[in-house]
C-alpha atoms as a PDB file:
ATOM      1  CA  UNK A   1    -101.039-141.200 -41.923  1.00  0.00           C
ATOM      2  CA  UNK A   2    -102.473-137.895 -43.674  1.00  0.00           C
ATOM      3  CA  UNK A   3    -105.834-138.780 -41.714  1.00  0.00           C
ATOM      4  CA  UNK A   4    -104.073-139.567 -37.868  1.00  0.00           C
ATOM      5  CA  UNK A   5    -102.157-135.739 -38.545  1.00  0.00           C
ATOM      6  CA  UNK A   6    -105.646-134.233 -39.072  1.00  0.00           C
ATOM      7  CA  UNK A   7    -106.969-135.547 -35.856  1.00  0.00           C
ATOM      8  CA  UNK A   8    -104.291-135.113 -34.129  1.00  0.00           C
ATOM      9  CA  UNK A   9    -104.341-131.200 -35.661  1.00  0.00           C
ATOM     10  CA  UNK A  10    -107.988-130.945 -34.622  1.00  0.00           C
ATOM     11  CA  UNK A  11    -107.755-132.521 -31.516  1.00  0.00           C
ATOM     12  CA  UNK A  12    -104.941-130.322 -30.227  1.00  0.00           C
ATOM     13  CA  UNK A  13    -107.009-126.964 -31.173  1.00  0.00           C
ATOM     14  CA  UNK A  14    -110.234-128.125 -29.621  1.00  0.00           C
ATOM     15  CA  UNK A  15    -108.357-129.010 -26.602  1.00  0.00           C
ATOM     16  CA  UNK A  16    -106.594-125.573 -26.974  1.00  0.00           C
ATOM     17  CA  UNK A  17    -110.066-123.276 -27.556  1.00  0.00           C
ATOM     18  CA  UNK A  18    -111.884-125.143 -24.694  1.00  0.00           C
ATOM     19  CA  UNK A  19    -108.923-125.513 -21.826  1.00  0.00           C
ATOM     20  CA  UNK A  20    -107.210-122.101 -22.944  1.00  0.00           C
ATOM     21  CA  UNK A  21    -109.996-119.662 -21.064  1.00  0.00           C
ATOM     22  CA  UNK A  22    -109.811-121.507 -18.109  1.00  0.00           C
ATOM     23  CA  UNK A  23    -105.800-121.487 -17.963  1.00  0.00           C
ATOM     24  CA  UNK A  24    -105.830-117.881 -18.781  1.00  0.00           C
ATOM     25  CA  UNK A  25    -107.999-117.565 -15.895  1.00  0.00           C
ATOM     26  CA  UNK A  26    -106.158-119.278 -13.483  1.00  0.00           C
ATOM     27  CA  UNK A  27    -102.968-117.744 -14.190  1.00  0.00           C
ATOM     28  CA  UNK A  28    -104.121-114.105 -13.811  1.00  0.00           C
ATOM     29  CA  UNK A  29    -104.498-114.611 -10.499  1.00  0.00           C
ATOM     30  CA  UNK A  30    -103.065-118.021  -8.899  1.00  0.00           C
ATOM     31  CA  UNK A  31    -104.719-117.171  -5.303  1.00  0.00           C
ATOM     32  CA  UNK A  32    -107.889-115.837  -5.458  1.00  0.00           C
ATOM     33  CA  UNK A  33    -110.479-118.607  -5.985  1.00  0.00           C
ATOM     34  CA  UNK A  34    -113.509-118.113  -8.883  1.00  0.00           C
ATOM     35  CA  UNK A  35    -116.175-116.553  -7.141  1.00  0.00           C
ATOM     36  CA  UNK A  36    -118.443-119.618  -8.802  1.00  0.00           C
ATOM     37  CA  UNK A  37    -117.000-122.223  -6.860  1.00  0.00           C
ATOM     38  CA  UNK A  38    -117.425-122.372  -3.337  1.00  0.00           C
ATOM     39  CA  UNK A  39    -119.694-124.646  -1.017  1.00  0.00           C
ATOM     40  CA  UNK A  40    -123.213-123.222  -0.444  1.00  0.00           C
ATOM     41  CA  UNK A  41    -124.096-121.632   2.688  1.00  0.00           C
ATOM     42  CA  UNK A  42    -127.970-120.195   2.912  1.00  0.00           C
ATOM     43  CA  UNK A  43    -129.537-121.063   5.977  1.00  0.00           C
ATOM     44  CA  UNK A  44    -133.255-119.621   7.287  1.00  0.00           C
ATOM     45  CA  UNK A  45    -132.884-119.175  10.862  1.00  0.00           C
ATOM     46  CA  UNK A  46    -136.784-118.905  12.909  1.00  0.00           C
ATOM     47  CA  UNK A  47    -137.878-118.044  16.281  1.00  0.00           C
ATOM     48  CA  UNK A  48    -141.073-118.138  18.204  1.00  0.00           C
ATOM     49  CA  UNK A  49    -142.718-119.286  21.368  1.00  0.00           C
ATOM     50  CA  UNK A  50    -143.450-122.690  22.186  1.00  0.00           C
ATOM     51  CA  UNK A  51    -141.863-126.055  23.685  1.00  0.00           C
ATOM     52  CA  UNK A  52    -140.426-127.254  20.153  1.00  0.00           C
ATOM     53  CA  UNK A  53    -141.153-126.233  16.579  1.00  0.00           C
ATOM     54  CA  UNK A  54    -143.940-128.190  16.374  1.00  0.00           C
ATOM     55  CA  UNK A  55    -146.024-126.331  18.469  1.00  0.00           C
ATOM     56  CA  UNK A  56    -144.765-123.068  18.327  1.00  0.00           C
ATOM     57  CA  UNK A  57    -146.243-119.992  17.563  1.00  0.00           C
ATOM     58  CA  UNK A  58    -143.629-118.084  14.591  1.00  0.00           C
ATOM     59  CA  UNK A  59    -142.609-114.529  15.783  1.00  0.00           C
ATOM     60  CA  UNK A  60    -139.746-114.074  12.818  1.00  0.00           C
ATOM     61  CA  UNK A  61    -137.529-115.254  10.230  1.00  0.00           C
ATOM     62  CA  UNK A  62    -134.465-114.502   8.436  1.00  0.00           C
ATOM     63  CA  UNK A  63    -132.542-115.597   5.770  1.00  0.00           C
ATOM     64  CA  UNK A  64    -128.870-115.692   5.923  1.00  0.00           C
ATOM     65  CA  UNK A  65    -126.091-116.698   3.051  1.00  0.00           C
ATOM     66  CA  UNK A  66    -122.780-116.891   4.140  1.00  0.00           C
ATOM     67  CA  UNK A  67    -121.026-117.463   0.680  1.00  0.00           C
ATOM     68  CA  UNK A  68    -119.433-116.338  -1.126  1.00  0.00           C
ATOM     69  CA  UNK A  69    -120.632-112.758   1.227  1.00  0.00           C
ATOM     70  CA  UNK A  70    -122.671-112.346   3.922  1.00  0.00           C
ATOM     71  CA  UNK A  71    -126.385-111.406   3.092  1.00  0.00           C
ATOM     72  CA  UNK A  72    -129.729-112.107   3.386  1.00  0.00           C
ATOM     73  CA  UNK A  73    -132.226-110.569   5.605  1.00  0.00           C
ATOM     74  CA  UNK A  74    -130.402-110.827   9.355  1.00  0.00           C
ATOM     75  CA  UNK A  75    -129.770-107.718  10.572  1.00  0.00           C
ATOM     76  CA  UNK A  76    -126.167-108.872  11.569  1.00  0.00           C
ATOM     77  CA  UNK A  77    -125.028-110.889   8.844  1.00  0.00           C
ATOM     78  CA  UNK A  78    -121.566-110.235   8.639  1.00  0.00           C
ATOM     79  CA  UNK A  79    -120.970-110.742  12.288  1.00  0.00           C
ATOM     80  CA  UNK A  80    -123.640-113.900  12.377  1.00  0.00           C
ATOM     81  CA  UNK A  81    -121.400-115.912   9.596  1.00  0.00           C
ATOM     82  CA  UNK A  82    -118.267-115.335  10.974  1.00  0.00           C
ATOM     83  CA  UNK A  83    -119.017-117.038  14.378  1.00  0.00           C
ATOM     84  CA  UNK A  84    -120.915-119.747  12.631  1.00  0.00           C
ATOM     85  CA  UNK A  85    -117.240-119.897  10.551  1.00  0.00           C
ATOM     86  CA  UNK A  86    -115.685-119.924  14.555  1.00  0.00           C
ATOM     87  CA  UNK A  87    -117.623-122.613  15.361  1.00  0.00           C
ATOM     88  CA  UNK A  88    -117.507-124.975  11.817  1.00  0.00           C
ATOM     89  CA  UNK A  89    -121.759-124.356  11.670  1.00  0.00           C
ATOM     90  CA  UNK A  90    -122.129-126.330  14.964  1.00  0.00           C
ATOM     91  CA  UNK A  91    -124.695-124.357  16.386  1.00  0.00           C
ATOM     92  CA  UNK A  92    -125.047-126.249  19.682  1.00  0.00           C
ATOM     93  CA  UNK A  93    -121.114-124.632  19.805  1.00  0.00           C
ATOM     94  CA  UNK A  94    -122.539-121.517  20.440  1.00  0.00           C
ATOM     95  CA  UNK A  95    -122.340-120.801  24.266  1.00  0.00           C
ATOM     96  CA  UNK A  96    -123.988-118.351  26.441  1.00  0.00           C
ATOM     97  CA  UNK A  97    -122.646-115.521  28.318  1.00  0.00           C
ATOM     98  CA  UNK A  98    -121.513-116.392  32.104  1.00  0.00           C
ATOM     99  CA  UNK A  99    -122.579-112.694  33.348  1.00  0.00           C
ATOM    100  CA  UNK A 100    -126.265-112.589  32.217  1.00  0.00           C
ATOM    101  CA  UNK A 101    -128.598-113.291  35.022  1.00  0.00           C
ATOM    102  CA  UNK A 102    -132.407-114.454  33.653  1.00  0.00           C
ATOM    103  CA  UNK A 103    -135.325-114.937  36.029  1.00  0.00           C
ATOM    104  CA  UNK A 104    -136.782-118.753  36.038  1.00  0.00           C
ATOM    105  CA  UNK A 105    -140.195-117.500  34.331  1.00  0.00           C
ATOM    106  CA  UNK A 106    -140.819-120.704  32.006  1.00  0.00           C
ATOM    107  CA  UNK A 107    -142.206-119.255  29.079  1.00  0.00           C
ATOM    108  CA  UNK A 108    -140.516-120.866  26.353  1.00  0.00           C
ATOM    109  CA  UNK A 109    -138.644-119.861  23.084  1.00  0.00           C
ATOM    110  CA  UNK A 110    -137.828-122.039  20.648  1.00  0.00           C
ATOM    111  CA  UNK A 111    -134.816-121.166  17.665  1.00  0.00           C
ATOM    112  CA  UNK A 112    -134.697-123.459  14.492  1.00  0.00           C
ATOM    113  CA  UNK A 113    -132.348-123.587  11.110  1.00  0.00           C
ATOM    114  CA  UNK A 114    -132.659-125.371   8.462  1.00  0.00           C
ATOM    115  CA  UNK A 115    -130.844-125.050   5.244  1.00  0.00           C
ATOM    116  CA  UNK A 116    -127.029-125.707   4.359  1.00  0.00           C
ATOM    117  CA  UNK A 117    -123.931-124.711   5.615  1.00  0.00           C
ATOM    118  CA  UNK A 118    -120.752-125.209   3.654  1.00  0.00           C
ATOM    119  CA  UNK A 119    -122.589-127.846   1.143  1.00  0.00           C
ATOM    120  CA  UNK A 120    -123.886-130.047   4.343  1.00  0.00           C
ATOM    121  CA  UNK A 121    -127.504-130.423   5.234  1.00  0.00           C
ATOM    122  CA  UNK A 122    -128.636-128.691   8.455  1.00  0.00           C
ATOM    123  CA  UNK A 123    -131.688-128.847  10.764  1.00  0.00           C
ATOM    124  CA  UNK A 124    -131.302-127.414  13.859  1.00  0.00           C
ATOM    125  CA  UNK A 125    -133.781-127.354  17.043  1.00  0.00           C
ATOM    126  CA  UNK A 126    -133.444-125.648  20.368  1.00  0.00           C
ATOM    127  CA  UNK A 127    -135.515-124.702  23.120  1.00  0.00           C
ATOM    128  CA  UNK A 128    -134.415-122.166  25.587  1.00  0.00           C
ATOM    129  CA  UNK A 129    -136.712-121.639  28.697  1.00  0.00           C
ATOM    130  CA  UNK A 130    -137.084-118.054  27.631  1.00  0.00           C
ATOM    131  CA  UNK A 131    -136.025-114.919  25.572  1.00  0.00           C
ATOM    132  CA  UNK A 132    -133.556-113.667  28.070  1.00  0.00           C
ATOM    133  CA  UNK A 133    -132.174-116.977  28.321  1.00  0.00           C
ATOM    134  CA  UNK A 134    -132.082-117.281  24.117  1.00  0.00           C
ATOM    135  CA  UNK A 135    -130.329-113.065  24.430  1.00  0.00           C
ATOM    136  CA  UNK A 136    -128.017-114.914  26.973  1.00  0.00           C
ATOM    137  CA  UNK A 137    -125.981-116.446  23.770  1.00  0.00           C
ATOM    138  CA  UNK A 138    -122.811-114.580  23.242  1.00  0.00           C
ATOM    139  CA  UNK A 139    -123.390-114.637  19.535  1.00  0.00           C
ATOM    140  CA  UNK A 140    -125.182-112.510  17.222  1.00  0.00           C
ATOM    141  CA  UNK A 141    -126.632-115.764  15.266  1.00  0.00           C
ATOM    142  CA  UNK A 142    -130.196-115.669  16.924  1.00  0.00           C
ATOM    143  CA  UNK A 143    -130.390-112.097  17.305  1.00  0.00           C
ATOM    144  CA  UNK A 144    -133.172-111.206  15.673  1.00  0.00           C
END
């Protein structure tokens, strides 16, 4: 009986010194998540001329991390992640402006992303027939 106290003594104060941090935690502040735990968002985002990624020519690249802040190298990150958040990281979502006029000069642009958004996989392809049509977005995601 001696020898079930023991482990039960031991057993109580392991529990205790390795679930006791992580209570303390938790209670300090109830809402506010742990910075560590939150679904990944880092995405690289390209551009360039061409009919599909394939066979285009890069022009530029940027990285962009939407958790747990915005960051990376795009020059509007903060603005970028927040319509990607608008949208649930469905970029095809992302609409263009009705009051831009383009000419129909083909000269093609395509946009790519690849990376993950909120812990899910993403590739991304899109061809726009070209750069005013790609500016035409109302969204500051492939501005750059």
């Amino acid at each position: 009986m001696r020898n079930t106290a023991r482990w039960a003594a031991a057993l109580g104060l392991t529990a205790a010194a390795v679930c006791g941090p992580l209570t303390g935690a938790a209670a300090a502040a109830p809402d506010a998540a742990p910075s560590s735990l939150y679904a990944p968002s880092a995405l690289v985002l390209t551009t360039g001329h061409g009919d599909s990624a394939a066979t285009a020519t890069p022009e530029r690249a940027v990285t962009l991390n939407c958790a747990p802040t915005p960051s990376g190298t795009h020059p509007a990150a903060g603005r970028a992640c927040a319509e990607l958040r608008g949208v649930d990281g469905d970029f095809a979502a992302l609409q263009a402006r009705g009051d831009v006029r383009c000419t129909k000069i083909y000269d093609p642009v395509v946009v790519t992303v690849q990376g993950v958004w909120q812990g899910r996989r993403v590739s991304y392809e899109r061809t726009f027939g070209n750069s005013c049509a790609k500016d035409a977005l109302d969204s500051s995601v492939f501005a750059f």
